[in-house]
N, C-alpha and C. Protein backbone atom coordinates (compact mmCIF):
# COMPACT_ATOMS: atom_id res chain seq x y z
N UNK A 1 -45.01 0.96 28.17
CA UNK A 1 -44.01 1.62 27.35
C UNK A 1 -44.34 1.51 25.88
N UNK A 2 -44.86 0.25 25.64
CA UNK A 2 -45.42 0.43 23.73
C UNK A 2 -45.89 1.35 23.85
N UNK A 3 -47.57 1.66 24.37
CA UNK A 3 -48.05 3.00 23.92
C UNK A 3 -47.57 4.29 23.77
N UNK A 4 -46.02 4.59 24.41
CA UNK A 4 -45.40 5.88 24.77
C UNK A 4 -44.94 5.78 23.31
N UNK A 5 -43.88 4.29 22.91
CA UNK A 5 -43.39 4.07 21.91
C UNK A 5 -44.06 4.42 20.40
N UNK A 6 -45.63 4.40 20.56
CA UNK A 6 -46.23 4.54 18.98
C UNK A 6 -46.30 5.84 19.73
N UNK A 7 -46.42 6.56 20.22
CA UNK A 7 -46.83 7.89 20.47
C UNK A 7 -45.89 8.70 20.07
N UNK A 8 -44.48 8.19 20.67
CA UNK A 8 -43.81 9.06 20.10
C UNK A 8 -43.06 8.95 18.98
N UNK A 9 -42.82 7.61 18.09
CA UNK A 9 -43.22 7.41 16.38
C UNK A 9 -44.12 8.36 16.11
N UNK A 10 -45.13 7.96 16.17
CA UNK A 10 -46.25 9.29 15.49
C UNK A 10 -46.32 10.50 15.55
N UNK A 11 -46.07 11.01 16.56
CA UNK A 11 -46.45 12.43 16.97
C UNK A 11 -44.59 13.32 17.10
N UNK A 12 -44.01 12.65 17.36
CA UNK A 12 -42.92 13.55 17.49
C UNK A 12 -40.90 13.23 16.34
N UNK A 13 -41.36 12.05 16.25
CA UNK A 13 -40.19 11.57 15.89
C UNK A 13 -40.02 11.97 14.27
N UNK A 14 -40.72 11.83 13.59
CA UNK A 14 -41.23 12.96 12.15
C UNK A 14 -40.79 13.86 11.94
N UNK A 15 -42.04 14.59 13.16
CA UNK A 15 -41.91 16.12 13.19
C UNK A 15 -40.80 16.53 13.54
N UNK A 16 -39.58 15.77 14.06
CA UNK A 16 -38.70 16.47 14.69
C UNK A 16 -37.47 16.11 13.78
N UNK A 17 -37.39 15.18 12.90
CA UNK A 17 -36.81 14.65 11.84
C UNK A 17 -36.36 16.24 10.74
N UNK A 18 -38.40 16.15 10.71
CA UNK A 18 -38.50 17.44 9.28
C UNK A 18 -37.64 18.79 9.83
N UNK A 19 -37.94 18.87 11.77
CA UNK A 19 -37.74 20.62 11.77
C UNK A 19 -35.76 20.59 11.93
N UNK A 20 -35.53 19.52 12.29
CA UNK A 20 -33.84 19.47 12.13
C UNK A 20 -33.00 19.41 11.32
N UNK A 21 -34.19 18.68 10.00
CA UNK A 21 -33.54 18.46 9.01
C UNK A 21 -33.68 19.79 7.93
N UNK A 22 -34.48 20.75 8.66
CA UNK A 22 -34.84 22.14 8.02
C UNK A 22 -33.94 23.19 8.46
N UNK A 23 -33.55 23.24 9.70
CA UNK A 23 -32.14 23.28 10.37
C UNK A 23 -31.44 23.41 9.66
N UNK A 24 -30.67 22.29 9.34
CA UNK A 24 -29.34 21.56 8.79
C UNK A 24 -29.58 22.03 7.54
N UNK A 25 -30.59 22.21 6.85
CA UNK A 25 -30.55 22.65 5.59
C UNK A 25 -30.39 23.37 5.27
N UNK A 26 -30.19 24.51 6.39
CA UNK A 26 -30.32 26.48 6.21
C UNK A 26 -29.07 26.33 6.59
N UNK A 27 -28.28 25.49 7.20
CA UNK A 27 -26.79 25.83 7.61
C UNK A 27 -25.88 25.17 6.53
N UNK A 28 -26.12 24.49 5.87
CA UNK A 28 -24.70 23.63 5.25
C UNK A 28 -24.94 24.17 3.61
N UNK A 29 -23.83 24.54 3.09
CA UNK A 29 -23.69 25.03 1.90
C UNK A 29 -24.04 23.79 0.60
N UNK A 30 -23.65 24.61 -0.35
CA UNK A 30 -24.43 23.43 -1.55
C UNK A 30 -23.06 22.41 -1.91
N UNK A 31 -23.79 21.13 -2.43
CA UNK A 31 -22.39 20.07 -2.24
C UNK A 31 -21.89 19.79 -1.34
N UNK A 32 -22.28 19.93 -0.30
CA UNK A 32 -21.38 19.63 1.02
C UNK A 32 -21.19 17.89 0.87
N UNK A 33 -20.09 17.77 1.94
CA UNK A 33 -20.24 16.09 2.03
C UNK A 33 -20.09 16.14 3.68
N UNK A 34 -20.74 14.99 4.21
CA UNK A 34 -21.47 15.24 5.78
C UNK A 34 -21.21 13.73 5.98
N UNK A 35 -20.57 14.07 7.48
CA UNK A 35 -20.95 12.46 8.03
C UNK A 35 -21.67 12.45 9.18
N UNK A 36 -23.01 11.96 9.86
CA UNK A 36 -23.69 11.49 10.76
C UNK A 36 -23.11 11.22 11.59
N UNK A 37 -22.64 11.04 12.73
CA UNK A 37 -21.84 10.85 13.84
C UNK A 37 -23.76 9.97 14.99
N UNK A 38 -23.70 8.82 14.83
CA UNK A 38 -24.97 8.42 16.27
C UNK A 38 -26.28 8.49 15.69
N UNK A 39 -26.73 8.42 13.83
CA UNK A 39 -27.81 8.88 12.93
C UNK A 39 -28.77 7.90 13.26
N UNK A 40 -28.89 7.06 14.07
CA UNK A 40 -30.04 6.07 14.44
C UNK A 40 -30.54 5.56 13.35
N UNK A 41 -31.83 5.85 12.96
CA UNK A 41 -32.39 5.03 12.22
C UNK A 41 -32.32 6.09 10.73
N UNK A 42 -31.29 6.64 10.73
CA UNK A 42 -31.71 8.10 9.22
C UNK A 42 -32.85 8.37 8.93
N UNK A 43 -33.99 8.77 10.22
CA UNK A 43 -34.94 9.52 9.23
C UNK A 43 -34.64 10.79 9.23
N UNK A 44 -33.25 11.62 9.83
CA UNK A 44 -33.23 13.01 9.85
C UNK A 44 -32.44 12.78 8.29
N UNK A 45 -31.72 12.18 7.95
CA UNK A 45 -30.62 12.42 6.74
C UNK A 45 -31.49 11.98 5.68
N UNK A 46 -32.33 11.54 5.87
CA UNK A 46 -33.24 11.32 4.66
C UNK A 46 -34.34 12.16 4.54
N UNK A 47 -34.60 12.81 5.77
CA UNK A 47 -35.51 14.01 5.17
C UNK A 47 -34.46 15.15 4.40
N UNK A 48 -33.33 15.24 5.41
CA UNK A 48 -32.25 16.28 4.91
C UNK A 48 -31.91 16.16 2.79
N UNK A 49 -31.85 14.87 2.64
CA UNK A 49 -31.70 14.43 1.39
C UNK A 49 -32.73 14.83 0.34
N UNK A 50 -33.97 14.55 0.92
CA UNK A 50 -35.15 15.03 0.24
C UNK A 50 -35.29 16.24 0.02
N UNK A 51 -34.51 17.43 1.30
CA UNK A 51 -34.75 18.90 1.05
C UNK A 51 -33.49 19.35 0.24
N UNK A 52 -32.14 18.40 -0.16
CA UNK A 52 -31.09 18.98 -0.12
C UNK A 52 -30.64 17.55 -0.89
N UNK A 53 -30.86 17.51 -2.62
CA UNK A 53 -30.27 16.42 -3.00
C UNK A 53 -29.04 16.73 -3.47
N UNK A 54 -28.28 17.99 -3.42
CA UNK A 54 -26.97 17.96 -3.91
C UNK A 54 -26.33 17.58 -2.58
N UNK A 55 -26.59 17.48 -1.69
CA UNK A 55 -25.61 16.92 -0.43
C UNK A 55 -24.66 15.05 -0.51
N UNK A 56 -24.15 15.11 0.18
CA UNK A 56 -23.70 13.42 0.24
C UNK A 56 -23.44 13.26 1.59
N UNK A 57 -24.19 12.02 1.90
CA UNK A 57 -24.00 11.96 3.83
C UNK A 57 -23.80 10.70 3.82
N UNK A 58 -22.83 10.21 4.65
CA UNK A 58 -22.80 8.91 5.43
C UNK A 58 -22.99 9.05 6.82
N UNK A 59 -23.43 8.01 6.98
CA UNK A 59 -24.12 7.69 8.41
C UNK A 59 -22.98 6.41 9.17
N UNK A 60 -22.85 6.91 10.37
CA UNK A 60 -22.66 5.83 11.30
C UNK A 60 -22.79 6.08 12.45
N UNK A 61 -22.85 4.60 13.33
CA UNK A 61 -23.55 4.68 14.58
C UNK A 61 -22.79 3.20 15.35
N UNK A 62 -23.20 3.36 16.52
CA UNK A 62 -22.42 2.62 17.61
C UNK A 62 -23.29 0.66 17.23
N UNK A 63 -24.91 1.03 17.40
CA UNK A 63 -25.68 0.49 16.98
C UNK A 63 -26.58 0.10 15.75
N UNK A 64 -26.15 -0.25 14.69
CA UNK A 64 -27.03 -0.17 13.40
C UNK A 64 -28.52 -0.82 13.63
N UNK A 65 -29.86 -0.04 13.55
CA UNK A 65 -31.31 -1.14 13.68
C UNK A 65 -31.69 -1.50 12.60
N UNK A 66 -32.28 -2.98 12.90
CA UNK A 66 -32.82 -3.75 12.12
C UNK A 66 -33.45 -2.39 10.83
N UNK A 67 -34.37 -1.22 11.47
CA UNK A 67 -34.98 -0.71 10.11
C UNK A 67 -34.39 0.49 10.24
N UNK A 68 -33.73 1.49 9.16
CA UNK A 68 -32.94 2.69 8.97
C UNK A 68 -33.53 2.93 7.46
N UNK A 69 -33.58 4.06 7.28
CA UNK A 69 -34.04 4.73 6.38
C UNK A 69 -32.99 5.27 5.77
N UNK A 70 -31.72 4.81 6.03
CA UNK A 70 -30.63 5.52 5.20
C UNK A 70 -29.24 4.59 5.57
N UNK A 71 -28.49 4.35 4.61
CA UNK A 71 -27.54 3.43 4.66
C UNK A 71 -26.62 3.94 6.13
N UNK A 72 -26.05 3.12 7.17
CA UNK A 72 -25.50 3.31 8.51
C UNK A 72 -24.48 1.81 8.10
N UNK A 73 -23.35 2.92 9.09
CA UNK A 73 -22.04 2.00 9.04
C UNK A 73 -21.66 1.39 10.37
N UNK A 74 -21.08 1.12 11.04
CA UNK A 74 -21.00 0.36 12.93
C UNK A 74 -19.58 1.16 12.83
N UNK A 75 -19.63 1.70 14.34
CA UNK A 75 -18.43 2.32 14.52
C UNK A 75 -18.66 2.30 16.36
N UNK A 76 -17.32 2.08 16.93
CA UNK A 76 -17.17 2.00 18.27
C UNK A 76 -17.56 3.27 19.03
N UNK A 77 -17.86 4.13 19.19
CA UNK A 77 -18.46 5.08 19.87
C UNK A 77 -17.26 6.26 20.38
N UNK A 78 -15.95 5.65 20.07
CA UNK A 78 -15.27 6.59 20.52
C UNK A 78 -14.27 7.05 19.48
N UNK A 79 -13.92 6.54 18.61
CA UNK A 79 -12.80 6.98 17.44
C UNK A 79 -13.34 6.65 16.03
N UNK A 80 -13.85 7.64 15.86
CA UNK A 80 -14.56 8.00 14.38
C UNK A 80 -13.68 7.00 13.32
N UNK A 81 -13.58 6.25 12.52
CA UNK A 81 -13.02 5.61 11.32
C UNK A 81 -12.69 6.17 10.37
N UNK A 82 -12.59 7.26 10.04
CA UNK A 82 -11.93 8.46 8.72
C UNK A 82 -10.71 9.11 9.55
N UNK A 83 -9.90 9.48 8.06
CA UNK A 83 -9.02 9.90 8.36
C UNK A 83 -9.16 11.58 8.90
N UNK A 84 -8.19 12.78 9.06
CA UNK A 84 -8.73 14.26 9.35
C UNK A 84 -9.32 14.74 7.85
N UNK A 85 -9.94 15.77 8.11
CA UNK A 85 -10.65 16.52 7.54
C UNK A 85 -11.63 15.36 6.11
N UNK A 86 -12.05 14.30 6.53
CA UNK A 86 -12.35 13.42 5.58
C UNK A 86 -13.92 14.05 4.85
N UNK A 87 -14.63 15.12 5.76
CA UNK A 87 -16.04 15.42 5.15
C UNK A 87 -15.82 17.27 6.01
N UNK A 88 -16.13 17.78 4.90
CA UNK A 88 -17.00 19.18 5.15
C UNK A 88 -17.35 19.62 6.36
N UNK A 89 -18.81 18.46 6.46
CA UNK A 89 -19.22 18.88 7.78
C UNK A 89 -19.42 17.87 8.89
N UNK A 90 -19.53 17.52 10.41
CA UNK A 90 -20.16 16.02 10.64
C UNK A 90 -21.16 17.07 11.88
N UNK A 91 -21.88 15.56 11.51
CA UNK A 91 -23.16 16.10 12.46
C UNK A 91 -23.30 15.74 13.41
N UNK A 92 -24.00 15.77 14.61
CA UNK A 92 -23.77 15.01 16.04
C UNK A 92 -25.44 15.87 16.57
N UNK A 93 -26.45 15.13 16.41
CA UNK A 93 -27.72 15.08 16.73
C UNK A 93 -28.15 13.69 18.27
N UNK A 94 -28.23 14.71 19.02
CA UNK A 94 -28.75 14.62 20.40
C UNK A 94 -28.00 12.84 20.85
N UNK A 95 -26.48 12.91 20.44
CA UNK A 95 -25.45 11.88 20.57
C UNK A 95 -24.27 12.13 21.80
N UNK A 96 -24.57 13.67 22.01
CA UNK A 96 -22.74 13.65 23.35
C UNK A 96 -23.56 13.39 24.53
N UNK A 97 -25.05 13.93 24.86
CA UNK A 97 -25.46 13.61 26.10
C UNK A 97 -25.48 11.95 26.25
N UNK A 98 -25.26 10.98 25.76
CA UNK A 98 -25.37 9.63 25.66
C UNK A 98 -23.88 9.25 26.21
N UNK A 99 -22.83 9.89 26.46
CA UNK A 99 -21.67 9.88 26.74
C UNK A 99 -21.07 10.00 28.03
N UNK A 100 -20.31 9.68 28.95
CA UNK A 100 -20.33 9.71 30.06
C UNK A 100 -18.99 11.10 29.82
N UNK A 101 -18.15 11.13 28.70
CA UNK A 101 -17.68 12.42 28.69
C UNK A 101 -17.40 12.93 27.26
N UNK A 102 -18.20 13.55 27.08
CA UNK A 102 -19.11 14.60 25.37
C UNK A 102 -17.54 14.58 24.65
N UNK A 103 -16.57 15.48 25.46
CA UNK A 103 -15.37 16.00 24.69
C UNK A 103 -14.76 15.78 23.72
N UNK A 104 -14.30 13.62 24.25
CA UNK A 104 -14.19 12.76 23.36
C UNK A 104 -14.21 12.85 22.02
N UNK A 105 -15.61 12.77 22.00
CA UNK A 105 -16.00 12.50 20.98
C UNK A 105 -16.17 14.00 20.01
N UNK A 106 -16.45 14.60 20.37
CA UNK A 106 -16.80 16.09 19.53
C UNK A 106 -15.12 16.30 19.16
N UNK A 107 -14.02 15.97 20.07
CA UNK A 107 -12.73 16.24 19.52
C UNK A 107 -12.71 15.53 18.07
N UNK A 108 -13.18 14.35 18.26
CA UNK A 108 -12.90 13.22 17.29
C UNK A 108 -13.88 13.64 15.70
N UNK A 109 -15.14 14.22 16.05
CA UNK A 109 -15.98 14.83 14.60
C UNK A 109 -14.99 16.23 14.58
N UNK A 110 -14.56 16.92 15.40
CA UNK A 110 -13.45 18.01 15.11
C UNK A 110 -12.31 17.37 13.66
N UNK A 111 -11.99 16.68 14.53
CA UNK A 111 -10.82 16.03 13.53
C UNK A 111 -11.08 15.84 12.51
N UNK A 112 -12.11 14.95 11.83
CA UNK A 112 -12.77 14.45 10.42
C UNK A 112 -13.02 15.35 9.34
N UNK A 113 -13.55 16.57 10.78
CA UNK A 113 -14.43 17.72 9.91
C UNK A 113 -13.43 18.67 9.00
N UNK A 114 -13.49 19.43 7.82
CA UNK A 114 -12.49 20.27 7.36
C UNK A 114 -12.90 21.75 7.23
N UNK A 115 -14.46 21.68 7.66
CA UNK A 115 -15.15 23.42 7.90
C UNK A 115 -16.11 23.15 9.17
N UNK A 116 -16.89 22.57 9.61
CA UNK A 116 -17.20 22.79 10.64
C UNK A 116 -18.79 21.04 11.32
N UNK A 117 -18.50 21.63 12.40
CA UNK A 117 -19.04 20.45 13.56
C UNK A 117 -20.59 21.16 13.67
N UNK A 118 -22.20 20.24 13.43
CA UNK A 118 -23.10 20.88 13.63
C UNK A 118 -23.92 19.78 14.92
N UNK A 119 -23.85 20.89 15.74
CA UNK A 119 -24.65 19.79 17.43
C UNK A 119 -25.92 20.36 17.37
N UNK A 120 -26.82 19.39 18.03
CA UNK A 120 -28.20 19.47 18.09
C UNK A 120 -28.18 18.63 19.43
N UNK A 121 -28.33 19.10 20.81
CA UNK A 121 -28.22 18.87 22.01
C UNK A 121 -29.03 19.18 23.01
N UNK A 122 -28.68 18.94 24.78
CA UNK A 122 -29.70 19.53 25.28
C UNK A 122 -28.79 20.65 25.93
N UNK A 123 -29.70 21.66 27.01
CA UNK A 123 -28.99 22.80 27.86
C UNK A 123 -29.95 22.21 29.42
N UNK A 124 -29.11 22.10 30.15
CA UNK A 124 -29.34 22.04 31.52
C UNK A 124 -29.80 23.17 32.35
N UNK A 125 -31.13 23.28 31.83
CA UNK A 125 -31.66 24.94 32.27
C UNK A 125 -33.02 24.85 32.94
N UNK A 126 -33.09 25.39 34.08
CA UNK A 126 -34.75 26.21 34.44
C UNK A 126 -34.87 24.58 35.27
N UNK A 127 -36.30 25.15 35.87
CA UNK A 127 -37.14 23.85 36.72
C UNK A 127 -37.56 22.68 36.02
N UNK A 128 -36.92 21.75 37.06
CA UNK A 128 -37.37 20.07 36.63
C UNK A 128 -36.65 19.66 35.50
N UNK A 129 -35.53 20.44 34.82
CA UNK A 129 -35.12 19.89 33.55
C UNK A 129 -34.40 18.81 33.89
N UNK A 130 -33.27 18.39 34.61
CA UNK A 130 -32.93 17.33 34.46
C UNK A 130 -33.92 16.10 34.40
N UNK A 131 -35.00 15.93 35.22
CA UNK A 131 -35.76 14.93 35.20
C UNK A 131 -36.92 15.08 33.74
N UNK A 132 -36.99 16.42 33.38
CA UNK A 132 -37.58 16.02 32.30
C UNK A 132 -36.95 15.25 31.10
N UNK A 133 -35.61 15.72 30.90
CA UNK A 133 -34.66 15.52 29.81
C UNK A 133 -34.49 14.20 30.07
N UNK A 134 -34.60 13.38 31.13
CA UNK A 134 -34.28 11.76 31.16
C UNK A 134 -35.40 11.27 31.07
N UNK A 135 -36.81 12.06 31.27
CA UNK A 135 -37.94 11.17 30.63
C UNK A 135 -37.87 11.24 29.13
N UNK A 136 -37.71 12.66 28.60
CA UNK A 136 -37.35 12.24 27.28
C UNK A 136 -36.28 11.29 26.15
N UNK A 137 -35.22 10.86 27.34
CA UNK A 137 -34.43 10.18 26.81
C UNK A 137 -34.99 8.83 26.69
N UNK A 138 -35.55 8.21 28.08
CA UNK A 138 -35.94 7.13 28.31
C UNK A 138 -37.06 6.65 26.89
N UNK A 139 -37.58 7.46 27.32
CA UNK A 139 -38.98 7.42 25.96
C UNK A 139 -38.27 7.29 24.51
N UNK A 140 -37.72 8.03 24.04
CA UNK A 140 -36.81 8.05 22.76
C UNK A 140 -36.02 7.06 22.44
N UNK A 141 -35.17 6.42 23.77
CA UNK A 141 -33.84 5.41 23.11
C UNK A 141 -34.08 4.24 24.32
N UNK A 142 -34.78 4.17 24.92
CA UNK A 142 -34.53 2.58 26.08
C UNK A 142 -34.94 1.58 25.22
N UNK A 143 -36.21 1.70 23.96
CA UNK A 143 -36.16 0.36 22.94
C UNK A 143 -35.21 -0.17 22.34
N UNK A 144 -34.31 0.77 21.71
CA UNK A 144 -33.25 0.78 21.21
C UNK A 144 -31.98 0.20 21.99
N UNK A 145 -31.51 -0.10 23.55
CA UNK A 145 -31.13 -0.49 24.21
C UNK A 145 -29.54 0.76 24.01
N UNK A 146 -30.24 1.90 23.93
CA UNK A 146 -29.23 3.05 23.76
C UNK A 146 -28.66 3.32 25.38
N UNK A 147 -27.39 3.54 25.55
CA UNK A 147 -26.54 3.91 26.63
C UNK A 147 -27.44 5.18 27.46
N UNK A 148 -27.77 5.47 28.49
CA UNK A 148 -28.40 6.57 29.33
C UNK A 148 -27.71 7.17 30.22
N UNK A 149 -26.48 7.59 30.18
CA UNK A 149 -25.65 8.07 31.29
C UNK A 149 -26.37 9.37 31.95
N UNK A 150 -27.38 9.86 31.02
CA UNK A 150 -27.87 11.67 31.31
C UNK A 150 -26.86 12.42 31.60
N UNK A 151 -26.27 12.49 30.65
CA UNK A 151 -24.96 13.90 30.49
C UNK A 151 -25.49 14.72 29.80
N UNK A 152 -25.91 15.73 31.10
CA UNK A 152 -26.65 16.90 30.47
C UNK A 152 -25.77 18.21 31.11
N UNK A 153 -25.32 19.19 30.12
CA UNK A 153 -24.50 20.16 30.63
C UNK A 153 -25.54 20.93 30.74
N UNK A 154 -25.04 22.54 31.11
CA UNK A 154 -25.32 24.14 31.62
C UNK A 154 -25.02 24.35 30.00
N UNK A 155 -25.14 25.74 29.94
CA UNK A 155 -24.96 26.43 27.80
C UNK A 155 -23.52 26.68 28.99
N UNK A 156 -23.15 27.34 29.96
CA UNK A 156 -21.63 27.58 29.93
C UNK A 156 -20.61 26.83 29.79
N UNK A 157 -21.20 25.36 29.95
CA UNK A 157 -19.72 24.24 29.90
C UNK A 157 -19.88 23.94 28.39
N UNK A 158 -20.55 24.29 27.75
CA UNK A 158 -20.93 23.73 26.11
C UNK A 158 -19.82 24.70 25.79
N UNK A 159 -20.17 26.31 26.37
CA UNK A 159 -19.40 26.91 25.74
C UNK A 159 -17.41 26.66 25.74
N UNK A 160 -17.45 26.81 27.60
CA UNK A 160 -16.04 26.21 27.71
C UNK A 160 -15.46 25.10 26.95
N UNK A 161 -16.50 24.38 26.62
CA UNK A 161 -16.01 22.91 26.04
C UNK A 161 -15.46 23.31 24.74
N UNK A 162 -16.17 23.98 24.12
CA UNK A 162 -16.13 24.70 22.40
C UNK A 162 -14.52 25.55 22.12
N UNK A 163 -14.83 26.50 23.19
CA UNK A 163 -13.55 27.15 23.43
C UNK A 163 -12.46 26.33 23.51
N UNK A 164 -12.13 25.25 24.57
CA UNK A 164 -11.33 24.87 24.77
C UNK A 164 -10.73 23.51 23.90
N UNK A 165 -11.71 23.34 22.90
CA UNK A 165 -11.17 22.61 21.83
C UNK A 165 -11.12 23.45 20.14
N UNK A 166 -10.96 24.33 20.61
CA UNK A 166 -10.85 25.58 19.85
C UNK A 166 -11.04 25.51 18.22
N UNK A 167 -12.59 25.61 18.89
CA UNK A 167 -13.30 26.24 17.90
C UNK A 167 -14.36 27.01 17.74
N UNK A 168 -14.77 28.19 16.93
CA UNK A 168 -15.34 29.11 16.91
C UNK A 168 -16.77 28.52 16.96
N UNK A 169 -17.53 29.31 17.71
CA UNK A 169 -19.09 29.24 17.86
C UNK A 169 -20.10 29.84 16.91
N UNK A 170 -20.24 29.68 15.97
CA UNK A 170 -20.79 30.49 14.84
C UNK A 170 -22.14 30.71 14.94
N UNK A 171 -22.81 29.99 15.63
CA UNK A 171 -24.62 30.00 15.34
C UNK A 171 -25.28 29.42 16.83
N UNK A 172 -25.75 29.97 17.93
CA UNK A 172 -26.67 28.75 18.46
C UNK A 172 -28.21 29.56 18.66
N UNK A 173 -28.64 28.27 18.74
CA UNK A 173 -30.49 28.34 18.71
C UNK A 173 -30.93 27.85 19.72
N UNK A 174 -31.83 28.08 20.46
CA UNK A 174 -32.80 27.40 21.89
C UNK A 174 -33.74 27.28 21.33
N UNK A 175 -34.14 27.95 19.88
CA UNK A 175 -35.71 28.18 19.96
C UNK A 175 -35.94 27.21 18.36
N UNK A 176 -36.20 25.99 18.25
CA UNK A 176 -35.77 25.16 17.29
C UNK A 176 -37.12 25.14 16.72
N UNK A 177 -38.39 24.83 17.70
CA UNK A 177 -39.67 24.50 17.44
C UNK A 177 -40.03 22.84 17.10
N UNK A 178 -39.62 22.34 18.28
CA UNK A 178 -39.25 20.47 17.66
C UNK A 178 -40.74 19.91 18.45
N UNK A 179 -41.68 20.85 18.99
CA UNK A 179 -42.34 20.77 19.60
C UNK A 179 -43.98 21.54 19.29
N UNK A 180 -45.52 20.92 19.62
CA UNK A 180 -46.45 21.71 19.27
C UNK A 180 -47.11 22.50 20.39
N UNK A 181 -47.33 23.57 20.49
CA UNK A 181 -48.38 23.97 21.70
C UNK A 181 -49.16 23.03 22.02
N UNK A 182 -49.55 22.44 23.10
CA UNK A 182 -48.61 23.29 24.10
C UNK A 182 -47.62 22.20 25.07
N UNK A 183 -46.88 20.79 24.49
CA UNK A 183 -45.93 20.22 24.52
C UNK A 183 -44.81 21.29 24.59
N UNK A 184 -44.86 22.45 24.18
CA UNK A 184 -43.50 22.86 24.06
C UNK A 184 -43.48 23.38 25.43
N UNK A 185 -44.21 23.57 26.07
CA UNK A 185 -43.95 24.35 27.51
C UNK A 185 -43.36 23.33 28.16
N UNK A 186 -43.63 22.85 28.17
CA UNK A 186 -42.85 21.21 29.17
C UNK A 186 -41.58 20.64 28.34
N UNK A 187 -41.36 20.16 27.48
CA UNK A 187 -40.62 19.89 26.53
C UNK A 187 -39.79 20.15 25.64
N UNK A 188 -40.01 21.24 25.14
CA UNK A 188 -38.80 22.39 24.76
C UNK A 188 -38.34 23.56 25.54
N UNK A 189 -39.06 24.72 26.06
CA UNK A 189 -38.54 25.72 27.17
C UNK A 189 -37.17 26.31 26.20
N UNK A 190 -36.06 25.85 27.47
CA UNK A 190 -34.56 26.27 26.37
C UNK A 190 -34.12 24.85 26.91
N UNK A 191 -34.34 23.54 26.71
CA UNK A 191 -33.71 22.51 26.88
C UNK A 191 -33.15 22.14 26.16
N UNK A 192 -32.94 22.56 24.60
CA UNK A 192 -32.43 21.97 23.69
C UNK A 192 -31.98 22.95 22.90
N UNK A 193 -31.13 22.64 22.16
CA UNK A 193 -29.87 23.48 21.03
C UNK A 193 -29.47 23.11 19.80
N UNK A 194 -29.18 23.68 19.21
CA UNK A 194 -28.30 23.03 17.68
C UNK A 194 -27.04 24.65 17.45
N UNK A 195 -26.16 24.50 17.42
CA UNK A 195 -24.75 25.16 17.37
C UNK A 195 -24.14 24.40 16.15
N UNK A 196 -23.54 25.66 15.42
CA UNK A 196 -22.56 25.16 14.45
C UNK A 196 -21.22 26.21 14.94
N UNK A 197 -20.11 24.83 14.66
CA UNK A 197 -18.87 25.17 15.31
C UNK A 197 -17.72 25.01 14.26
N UNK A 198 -17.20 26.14 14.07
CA UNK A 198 -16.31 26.36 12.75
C UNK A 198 -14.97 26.09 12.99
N UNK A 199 -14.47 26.14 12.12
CA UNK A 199 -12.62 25.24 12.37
C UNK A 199 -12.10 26.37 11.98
N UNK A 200 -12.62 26.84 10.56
CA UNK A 200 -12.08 28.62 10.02
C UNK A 200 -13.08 29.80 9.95
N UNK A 201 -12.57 30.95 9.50
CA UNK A 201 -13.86 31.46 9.30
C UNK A 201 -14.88 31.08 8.28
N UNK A 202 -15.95 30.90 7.70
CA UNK A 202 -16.62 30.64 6.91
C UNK A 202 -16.32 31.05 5.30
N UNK A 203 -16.34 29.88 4.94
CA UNK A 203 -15.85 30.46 3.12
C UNK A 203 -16.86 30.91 2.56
């Protein structure tokens, strides 16, 4: 497992930092204030920072690690610590599949948020994905001694879920590029997403 571990430090955890945090940068307006909802070690909010220094983000997480690249606060995993509408936007990067039920918690960055919720997730699609999506989990968070329930939805229960905590679906993507030829054939496909979910219409 070390060798998987520097492998995927090196080769993917970066690259996938920069292309999310390039993401997030094309979606959130100028000045925003953002809270991290599960930001691990902040190397996505610190690349985000680097592309986007008028922003302000706090980070928190269930687990704070020894090394983070961006200040992280400890928070119980299920009831966010701000009051409603306390930030702009909150983010929730590849954090509801870790959940034995997503809703929870996306109700709870609903609440905080005062314009809109941005997910970066997986989709339960096509051959072998479930078992691929838990090798990728395993590989990514078992050092970390991160929760593995593999709660991996279909795009239709994402959608029901969205709907039914009613809020508008403004943006989703399959095609992110978090991946290089030809890793992406195995590894991206449409397994993964980022959706931004609005409270109003967009100001």
């Amino acid at each position: 497992m070390r060798i998987c571990d520097l492998g995927h430090t090196k080769f993917v955890s970066k690259h996938r930092a920069r292309v999310l945090s390039s993401h997030l940068a094309a979606l959130i307006p100028q000045n925003s204030h953002i809270l991290d909802v599960g930001c691990g070690d902040g190397l996505i909010d610190k690349s985000l920072i680097m592309m986007r220094p008028d922003l302000s983000i706090q980070g928190i997480d269930v687990l704070v690690r020894d090394k983070i690249n961006f200040p992280v606060k400890p928070f119980d995993g299920r009831q966010i610590p701000f009051q409603d509408s306390s930030f702009e936007f909150v983010v929730l990067i590849d954090v509801l599949h870790h959940l034995v039920d997503p809703s929870g918690l996306l109700r709870e960055a609903i609440r905080v948020s005062s314009r809109a919720v941005l997910i970066k997730d997986h989709v339960l699609k096509g051959i072998l994905a479930a078992p691929i999506l838990r090798f990728m989990d395993r590989i990514g968070n078992l050092r970390y001694a991160v929760s593995l329930p593999y709660t991996y939805w279909p795009q239709q229960r994402w959608l029901r879920t969205f709907e039914t905590l009613g809020v508008k679906l403004a943006w989703w993507n399959q095609s992110l590029g978090l991946y290089p030829w030809p890793a992406n054939l195995v590894f991206e496909r449409s397994l993964h997403f980022m959706a931004r979910l609005d409270k109003d219409e967009p100001k």
